[in-house]
PDB file of N, CA and C in Angstrom:
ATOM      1  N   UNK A   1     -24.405 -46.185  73.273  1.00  0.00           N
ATOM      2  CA  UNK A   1     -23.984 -45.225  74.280  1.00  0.00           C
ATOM      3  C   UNK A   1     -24.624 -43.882  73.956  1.00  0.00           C
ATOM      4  N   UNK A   2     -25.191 -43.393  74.803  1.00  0.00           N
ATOM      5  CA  UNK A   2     -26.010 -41.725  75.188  1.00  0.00           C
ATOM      6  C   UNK A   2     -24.922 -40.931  74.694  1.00  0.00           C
ATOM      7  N   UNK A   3     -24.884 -39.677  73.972  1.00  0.00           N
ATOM      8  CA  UNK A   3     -23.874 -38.938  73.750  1.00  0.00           C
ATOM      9  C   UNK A   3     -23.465 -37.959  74.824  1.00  0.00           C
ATOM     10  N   UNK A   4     -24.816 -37.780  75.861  1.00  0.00           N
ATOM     11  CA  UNK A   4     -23.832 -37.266  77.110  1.00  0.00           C
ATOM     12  C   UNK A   4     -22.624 -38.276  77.773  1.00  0.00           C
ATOM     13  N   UNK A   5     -23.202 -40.012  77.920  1.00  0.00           N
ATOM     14  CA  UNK A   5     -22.118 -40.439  78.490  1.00  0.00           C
ATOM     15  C   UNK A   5     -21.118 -40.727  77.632  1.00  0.00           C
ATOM     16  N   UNK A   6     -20.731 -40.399  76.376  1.00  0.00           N
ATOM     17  CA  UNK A   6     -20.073 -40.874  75.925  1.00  0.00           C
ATOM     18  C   UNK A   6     -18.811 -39.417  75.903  1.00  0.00           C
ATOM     19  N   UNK A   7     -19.354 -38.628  76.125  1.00  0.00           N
ATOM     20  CA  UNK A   7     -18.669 -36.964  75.970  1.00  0.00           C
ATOM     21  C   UNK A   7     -18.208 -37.282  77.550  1.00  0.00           C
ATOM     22  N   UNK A   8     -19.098 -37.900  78.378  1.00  0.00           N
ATOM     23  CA  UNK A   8     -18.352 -37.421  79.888  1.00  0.00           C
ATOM     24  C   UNK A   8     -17.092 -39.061  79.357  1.00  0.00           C
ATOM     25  N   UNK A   9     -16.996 -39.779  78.966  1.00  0.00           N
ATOM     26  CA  UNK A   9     -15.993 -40.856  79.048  1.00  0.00           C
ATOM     27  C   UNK A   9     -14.942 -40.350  78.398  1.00  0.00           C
ATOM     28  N   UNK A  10     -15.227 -39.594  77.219  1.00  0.00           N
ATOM     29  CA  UNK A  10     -14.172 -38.352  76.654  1.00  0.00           C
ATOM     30  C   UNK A  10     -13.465 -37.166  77.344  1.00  0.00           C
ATOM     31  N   UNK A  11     -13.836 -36.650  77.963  1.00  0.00           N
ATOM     32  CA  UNK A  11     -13.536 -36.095  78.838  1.00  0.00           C
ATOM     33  C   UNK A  11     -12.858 -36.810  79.391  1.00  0.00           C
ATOM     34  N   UNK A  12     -12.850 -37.367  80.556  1.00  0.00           N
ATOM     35  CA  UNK A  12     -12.347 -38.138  81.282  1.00  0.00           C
ATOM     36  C   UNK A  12     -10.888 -38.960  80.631  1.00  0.00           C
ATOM     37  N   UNK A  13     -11.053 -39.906  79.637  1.00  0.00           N
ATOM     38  CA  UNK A  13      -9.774 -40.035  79.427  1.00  0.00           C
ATOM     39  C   UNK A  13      -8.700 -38.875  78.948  1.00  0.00           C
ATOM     40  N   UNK A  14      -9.595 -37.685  78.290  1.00  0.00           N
ATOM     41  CA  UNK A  14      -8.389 -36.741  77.953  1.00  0.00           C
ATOM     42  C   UNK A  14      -7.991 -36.334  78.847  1.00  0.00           C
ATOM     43  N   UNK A  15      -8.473 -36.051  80.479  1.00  0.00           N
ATOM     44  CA  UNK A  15      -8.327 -35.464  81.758  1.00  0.00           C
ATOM     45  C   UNK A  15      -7.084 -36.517  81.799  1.00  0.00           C
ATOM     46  N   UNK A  16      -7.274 -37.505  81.639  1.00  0.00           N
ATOM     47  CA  UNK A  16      -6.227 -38.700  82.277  1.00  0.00           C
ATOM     48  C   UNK A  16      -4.970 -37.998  81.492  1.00  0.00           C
ATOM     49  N   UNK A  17      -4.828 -37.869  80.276  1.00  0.00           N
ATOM     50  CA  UNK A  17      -3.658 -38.163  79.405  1.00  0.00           C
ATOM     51  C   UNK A  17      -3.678 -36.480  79.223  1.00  0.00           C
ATOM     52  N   UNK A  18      -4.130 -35.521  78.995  1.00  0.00           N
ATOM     53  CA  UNK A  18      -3.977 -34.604  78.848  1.00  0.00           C
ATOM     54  C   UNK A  18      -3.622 -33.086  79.747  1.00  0.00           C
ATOM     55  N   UNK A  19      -3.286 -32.210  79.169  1.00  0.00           N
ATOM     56  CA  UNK A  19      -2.968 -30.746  80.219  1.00  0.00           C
ATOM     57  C   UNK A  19      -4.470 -29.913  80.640  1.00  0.00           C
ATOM     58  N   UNK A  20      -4.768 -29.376  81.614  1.00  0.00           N
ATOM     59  CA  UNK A  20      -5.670 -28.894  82.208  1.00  0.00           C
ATOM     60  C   UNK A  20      -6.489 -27.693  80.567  1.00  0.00           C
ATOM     61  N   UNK A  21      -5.232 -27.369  80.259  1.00  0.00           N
ATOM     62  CA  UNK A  21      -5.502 -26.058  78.665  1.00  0.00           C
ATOM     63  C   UNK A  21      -6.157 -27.027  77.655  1.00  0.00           C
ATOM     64  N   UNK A  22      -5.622 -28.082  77.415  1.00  0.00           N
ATOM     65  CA  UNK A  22      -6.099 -28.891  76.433  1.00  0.00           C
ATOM     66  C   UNK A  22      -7.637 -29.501  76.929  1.00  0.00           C
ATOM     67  N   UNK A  23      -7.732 -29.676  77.545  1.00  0.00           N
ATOM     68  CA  UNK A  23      -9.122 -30.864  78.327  1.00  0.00           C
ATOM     69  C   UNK A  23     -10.107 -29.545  78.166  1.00  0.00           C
ATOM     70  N   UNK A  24      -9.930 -28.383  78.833  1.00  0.00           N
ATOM     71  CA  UNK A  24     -11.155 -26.976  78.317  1.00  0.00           C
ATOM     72  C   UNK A  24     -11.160 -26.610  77.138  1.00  0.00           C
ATOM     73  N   UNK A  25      -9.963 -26.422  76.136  1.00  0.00           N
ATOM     74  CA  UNK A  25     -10.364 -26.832  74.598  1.00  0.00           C
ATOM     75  C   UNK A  25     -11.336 -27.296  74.206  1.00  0.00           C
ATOM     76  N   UNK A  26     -11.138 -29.106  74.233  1.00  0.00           N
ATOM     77  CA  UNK A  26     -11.677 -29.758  73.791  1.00  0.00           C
ATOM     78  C   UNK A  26     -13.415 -29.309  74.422  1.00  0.00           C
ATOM     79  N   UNK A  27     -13.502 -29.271  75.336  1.00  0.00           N
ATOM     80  CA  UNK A  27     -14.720 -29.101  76.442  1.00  0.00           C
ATOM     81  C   UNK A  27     -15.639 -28.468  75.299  1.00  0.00           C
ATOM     82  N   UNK A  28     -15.030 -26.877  74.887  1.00  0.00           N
ATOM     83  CA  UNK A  28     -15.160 -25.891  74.717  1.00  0.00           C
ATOM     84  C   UNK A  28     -15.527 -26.003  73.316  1.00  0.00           C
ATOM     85  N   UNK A  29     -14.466 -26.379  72.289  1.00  0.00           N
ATOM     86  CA  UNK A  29     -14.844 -27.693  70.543  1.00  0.00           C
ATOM     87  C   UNK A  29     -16.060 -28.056  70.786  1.00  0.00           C
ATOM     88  N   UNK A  30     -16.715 -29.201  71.685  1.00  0.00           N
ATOM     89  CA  UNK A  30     -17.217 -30.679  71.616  1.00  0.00           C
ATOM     90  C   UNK A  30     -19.000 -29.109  72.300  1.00  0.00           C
ATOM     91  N   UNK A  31     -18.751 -28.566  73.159  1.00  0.00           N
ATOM     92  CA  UNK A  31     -20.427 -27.899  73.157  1.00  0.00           C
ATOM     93  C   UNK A  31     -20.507 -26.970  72.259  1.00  0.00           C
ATOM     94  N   UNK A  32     -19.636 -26.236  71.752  1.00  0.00           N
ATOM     95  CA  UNK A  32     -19.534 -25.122  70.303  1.00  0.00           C
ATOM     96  C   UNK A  32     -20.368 -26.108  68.866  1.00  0.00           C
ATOM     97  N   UNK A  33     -19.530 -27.054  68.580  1.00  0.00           N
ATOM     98  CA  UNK A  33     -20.267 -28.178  67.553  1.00  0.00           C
ATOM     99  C   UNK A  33     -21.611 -28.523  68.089  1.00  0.00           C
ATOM    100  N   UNK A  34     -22.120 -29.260  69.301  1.00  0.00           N
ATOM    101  CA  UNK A  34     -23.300 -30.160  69.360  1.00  0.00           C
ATOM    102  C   UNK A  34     -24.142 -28.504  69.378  1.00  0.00           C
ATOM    103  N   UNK A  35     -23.639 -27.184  70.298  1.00  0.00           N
ATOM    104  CA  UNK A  35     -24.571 -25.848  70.383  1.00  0.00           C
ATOM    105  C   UNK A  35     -24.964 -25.879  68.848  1.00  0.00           C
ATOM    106  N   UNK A  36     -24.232 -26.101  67.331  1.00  0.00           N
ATOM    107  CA  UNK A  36     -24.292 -24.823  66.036  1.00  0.00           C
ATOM    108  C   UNK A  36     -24.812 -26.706  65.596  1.00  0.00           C
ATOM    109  N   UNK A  37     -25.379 -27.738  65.824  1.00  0.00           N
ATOM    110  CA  UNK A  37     -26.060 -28.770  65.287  1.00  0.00           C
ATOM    111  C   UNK A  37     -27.747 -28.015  65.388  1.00  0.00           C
ATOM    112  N   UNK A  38     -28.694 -28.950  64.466  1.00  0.00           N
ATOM    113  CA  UNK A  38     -30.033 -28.298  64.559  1.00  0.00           C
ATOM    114  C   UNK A  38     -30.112 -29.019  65.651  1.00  0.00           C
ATOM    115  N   UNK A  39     -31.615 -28.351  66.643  1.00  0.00           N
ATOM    116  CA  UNK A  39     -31.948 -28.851  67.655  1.00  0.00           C
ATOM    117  C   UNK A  39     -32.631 -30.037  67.509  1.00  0.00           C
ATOM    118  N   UNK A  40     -32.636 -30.389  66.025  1.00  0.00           N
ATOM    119  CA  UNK A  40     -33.589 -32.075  66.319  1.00  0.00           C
ATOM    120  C   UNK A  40     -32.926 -33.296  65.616  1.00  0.00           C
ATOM    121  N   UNK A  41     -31.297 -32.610  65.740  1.00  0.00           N
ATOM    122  CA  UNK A  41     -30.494 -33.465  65.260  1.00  0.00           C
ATOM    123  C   UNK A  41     -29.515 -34.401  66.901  1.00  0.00           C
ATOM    124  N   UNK A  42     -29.863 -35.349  66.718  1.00  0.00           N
ATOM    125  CA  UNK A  42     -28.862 -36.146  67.602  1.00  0.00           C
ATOM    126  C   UNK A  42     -27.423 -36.344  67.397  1.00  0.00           C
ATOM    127  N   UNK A  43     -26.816 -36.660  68.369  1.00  0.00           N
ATOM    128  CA  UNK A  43     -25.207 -37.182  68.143  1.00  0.00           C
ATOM    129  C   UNK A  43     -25.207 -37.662  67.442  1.00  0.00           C
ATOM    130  N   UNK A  44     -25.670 -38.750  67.044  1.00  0.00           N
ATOM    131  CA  UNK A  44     -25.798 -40.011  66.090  1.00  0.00           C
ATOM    132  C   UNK A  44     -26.523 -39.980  64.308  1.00  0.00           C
ATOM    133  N   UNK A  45     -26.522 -37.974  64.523  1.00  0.00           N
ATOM    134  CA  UNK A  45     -27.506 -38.043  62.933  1.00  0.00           C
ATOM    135  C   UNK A  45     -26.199 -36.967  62.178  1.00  0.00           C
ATOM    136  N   UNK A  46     -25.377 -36.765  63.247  1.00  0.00           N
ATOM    137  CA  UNK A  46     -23.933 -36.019  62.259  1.00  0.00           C
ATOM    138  C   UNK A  46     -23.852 -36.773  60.989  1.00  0.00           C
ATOM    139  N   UNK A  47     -23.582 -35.683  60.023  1.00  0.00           N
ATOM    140  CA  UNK A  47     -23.140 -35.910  58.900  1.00  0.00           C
ATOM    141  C   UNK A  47     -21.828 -35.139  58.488  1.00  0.00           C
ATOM    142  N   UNK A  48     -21.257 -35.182  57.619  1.00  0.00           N
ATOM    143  CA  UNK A  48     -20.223 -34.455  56.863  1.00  0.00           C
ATOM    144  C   UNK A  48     -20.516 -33.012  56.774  1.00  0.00           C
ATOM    145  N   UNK A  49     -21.380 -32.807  56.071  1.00  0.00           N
ATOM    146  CA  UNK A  49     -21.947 -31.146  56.044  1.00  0.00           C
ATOM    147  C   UNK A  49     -22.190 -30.973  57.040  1.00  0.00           C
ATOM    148  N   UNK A  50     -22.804 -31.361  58.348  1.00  0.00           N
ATOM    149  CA  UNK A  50     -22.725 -30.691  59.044  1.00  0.00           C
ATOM    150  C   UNK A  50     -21.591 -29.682  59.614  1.00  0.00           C
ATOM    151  N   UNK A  51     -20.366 -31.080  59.840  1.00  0.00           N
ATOM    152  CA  UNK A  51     -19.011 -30.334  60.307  1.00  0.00           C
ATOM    153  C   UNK A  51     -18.681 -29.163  58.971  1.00  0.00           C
ATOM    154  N   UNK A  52     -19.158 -29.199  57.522  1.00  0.00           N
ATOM    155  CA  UNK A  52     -18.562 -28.246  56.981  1.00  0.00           C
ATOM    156  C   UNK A  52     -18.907 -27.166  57.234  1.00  0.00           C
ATOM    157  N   UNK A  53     -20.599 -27.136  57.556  1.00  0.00           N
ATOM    158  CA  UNK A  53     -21.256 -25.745  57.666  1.00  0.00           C
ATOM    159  C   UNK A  53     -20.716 -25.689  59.009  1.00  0.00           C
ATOM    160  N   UNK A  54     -20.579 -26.147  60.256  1.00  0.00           N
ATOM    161  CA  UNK A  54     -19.669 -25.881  61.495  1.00  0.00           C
ATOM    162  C   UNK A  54     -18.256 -24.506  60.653  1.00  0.00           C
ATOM    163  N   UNK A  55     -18.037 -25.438  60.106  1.00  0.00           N
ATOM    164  CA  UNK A  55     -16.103 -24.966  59.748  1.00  0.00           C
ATOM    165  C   UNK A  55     -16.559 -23.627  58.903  1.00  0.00           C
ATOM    166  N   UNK A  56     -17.433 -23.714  57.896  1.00  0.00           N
ATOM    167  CA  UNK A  56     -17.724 -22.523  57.147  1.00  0.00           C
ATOM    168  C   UNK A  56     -18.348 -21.077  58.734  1.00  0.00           C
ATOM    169  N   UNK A  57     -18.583 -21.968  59.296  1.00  0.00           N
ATOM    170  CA  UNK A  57     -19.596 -20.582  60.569  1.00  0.00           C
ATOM    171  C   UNK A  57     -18.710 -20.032  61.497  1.00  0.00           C
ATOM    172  N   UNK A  58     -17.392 -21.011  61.627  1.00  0.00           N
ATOM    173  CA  UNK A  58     -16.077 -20.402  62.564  1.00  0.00           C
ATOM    174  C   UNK A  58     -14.822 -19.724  61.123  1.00  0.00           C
ATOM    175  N   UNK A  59     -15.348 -19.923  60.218  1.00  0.00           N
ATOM    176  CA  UNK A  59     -14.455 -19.087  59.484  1.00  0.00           C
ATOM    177  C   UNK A  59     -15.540 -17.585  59.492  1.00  0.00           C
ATOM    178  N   UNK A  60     -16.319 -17.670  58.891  1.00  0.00           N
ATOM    179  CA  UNK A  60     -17.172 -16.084  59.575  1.00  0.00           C
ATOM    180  C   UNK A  60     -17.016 -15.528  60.347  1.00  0.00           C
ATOM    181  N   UNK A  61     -16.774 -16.206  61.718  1.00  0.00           N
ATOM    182  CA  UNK A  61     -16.470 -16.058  62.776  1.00  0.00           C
ATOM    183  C   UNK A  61     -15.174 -15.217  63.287  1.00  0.00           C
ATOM    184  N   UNK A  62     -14.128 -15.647  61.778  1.00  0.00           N
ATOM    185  CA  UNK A  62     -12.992 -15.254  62.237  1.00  0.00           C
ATOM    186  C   UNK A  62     -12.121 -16.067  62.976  1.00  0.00           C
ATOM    187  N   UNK A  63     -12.266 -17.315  63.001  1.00  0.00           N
ATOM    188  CA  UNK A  63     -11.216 -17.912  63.739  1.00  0.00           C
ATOM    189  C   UNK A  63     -10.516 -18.145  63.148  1.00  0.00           C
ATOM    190  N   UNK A  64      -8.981 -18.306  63.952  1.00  0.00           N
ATOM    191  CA  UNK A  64      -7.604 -18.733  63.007  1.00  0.00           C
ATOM    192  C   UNK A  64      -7.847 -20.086  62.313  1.00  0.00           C
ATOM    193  N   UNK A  65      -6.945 -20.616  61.164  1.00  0.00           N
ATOM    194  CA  UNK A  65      -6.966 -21.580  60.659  1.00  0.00           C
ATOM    195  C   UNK A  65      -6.684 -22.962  61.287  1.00  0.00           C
ATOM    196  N   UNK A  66      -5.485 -22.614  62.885  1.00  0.00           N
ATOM    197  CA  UNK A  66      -5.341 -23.400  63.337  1.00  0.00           C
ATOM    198  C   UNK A  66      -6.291 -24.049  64.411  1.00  0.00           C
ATOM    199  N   UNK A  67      -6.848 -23.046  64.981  1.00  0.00           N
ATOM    200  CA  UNK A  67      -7.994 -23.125  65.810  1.00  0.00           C
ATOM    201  C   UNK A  67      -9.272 -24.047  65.106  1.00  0.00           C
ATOM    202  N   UNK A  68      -9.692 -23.936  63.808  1.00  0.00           N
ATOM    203  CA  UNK A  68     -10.330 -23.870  63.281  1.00  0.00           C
ATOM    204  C   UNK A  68     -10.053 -25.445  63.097  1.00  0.00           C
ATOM    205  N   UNK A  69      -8.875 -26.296  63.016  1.00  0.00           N
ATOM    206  CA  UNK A  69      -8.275 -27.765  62.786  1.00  0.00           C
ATOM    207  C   UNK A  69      -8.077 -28.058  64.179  1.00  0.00           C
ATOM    208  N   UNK A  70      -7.891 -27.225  64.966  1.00  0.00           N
ATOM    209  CA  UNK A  70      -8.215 -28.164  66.510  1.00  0.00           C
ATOM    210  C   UNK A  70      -9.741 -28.893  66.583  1.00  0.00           C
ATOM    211  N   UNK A  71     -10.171 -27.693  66.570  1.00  0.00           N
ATOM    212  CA  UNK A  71     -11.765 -27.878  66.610  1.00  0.00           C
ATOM    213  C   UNK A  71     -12.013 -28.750  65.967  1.00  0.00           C
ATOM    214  N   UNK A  72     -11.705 -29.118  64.945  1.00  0.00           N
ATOM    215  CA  UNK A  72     -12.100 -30.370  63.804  1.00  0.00           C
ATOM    216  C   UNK A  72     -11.506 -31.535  64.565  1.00  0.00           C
ATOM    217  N   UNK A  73     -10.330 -31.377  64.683  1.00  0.00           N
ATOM    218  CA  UNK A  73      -9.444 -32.519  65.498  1.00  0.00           C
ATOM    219  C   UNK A  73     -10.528 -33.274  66.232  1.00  0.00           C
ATOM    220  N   UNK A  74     -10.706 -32.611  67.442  1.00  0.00           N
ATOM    221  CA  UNK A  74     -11.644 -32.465  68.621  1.00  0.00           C
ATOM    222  C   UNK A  74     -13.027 -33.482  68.289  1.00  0.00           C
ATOM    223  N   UNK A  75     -13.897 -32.918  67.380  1.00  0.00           N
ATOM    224  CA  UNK A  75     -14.955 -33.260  67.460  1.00  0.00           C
ATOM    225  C   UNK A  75     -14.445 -34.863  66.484  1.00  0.00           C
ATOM    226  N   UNK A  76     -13.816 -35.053  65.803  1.00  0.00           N
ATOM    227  CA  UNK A  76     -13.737 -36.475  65.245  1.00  0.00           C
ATOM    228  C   UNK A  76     -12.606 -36.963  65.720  1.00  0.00           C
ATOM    229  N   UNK A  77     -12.170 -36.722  67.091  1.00  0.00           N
ATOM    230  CA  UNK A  77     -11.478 -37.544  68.006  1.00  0.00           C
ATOM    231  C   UNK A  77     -12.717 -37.688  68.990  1.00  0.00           C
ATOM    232  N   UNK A  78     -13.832 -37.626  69.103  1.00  0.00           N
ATOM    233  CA  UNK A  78     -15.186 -37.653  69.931  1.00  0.00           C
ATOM    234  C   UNK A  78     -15.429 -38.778  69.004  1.00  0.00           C
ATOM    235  N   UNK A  79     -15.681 -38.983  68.118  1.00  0.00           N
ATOM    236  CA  UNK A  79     -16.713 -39.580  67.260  1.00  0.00           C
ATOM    237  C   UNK A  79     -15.391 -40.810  66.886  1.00  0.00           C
ATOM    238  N   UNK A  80     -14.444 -40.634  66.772  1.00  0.00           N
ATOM    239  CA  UNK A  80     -13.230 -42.077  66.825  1.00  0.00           C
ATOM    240  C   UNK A  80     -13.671 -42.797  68.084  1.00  0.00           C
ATOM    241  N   UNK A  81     -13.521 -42.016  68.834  1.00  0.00           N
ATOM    242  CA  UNK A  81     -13.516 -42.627  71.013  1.00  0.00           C
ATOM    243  C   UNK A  81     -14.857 -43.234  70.519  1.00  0.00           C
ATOM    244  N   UNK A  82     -16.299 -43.246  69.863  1.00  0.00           N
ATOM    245  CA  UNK A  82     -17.328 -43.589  69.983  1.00  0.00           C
ATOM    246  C   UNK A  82     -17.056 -44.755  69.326  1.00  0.00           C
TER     247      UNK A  82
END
């Protein structure tokens, strides 16, 4: 599966089961992560460090701690659904 269609099938079931606030979250998680990936890295070449240097670049950033475990949530509830 293409990681666009697999993000629009994600979407979609969270639309099903989820609140309108939660579904732009996630939206919002899932292009923040694939945006701060290198550009010649695919869905499929994630690694571990990647998400750390992600988590290390939204703590710079300043995001709350909880925000910061949604976002995590998010992107390896993408990669579970896969």
């Amino acid at each position: 599966m293409q990681a666009e269609q697999a993000y629009i099938k994600f979407i979609d079931h969270s639309e099903a089961n989820s609140k309108s606030n939660t579904v732009k979250n996630r939206r919002v998680a899932l292009r923040q992560f694939f945006e701060f990936l290198p550009r010649d890295a695919s869905w499929d070449d994630v690694e571990q460090y990647h998400i750390q240097d992600w988590v290390d670049s939204l703590k710079l950033d300043d995001y709350a701690p909880r925000s910061i475990r949604n976002k995590v949530y998010v992107v390896s509830a993408f990669y579970g659904y896969m």
